[in-house]
Protein backbone atom coordinates (compact mmCIF):
# COMPACT_ATOMS: atom_id res chain seq x y z
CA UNK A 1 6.09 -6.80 13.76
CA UNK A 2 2.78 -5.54 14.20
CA UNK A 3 3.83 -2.21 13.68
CA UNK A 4 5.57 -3.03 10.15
CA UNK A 5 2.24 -4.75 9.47
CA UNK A 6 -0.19 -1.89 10.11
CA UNK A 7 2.13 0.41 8.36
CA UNK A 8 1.79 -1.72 5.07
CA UNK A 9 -2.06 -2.16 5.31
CA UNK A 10 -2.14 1.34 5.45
CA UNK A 11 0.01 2.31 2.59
CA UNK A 12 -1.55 -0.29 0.40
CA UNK A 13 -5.12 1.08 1.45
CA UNK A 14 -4.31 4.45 0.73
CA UNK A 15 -3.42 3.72 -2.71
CA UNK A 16 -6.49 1.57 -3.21
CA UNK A 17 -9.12 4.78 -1.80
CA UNK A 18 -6.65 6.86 -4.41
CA UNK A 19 -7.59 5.41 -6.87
CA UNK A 20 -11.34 5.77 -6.02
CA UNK A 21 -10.75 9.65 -5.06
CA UNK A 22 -8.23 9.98 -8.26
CA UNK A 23 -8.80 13.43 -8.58
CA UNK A 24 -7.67 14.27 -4.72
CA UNK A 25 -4.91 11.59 -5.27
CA UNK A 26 -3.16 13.15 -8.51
CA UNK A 27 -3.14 16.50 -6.46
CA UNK A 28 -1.01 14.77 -3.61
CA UNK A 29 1.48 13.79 -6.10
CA UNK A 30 4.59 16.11 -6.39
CA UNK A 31 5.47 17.76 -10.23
CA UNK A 32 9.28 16.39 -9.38
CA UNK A 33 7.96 12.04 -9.26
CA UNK A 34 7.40 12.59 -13.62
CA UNK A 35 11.46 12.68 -13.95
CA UNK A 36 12.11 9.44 -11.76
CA UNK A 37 12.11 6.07 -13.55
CA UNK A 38 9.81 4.37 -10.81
CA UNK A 39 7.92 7.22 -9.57
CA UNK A 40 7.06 8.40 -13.00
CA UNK A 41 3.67 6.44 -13.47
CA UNK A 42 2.27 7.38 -10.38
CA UNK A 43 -0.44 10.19 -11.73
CA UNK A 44 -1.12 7.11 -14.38
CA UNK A 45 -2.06 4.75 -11.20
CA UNK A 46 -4.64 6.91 -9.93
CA UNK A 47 -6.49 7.80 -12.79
CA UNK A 48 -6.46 5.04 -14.73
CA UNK A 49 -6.60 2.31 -12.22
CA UNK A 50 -10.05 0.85 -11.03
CA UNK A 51 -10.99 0.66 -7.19
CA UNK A 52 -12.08 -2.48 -5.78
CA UNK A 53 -13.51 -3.59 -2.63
CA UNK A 54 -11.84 -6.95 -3.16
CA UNK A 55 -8.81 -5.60 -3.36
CA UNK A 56 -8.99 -3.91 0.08
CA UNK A 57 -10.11 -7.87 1.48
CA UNK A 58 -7.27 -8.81 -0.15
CA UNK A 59 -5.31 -6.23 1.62
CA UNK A 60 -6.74 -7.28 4.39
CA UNK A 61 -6.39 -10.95 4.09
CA UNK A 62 -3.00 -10.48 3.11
CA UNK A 63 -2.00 -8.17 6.24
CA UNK A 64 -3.56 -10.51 8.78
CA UNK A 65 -1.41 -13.49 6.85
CA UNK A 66 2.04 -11.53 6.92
CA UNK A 67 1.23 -10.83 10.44
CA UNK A 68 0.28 -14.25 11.26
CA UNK A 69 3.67 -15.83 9.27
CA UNK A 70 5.97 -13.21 11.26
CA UNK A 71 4.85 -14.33 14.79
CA UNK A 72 5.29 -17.91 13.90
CA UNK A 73 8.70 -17.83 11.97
CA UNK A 74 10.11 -14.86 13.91
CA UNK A 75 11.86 -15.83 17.59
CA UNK A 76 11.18 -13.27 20.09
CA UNK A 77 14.10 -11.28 21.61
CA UNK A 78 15.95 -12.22 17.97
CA UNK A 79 17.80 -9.57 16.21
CA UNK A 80 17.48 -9.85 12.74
């Protein structure tokens, strides 16, 4: 659980520093993402979206919460 946690706080911080360092960011993105559907917009994300430090508390917040909710809700030993 923890592990699925960090892994998405991660991720989702990486894409908020993108789009602070868009330039780097657009140059990590493959040529082959422009002919997929959901991938397509992904150059568009970095330079045209704003970095926030409220949006990495809210990462934040929002890790520490799905953490929180999956220890509570989530039996130990339980396969899912």
């Amino acid at each position: 659980m923890l592990l699925v946690t960090i892994c998405w706080f991660i991720v989702d911080c990486a894409f908020e520093i993108g789009q602070h360092f868009d330039s780097f960011a657009v140059k990590l993105v493959p040529e082959w993402f422009n002919g997929l559907p959901l991938l397509e917009n992904t150059v568009n994300y970095f330079q045209k979206g704003v970095f926030d430090w409220a949006d990495l508390a809210a990462i934040t917040a929002g890790s520490i919460t799905a953490y929180w909710f999956l220890v509570k809700t989530v039996k130990r030993g339980e396969t899912q």
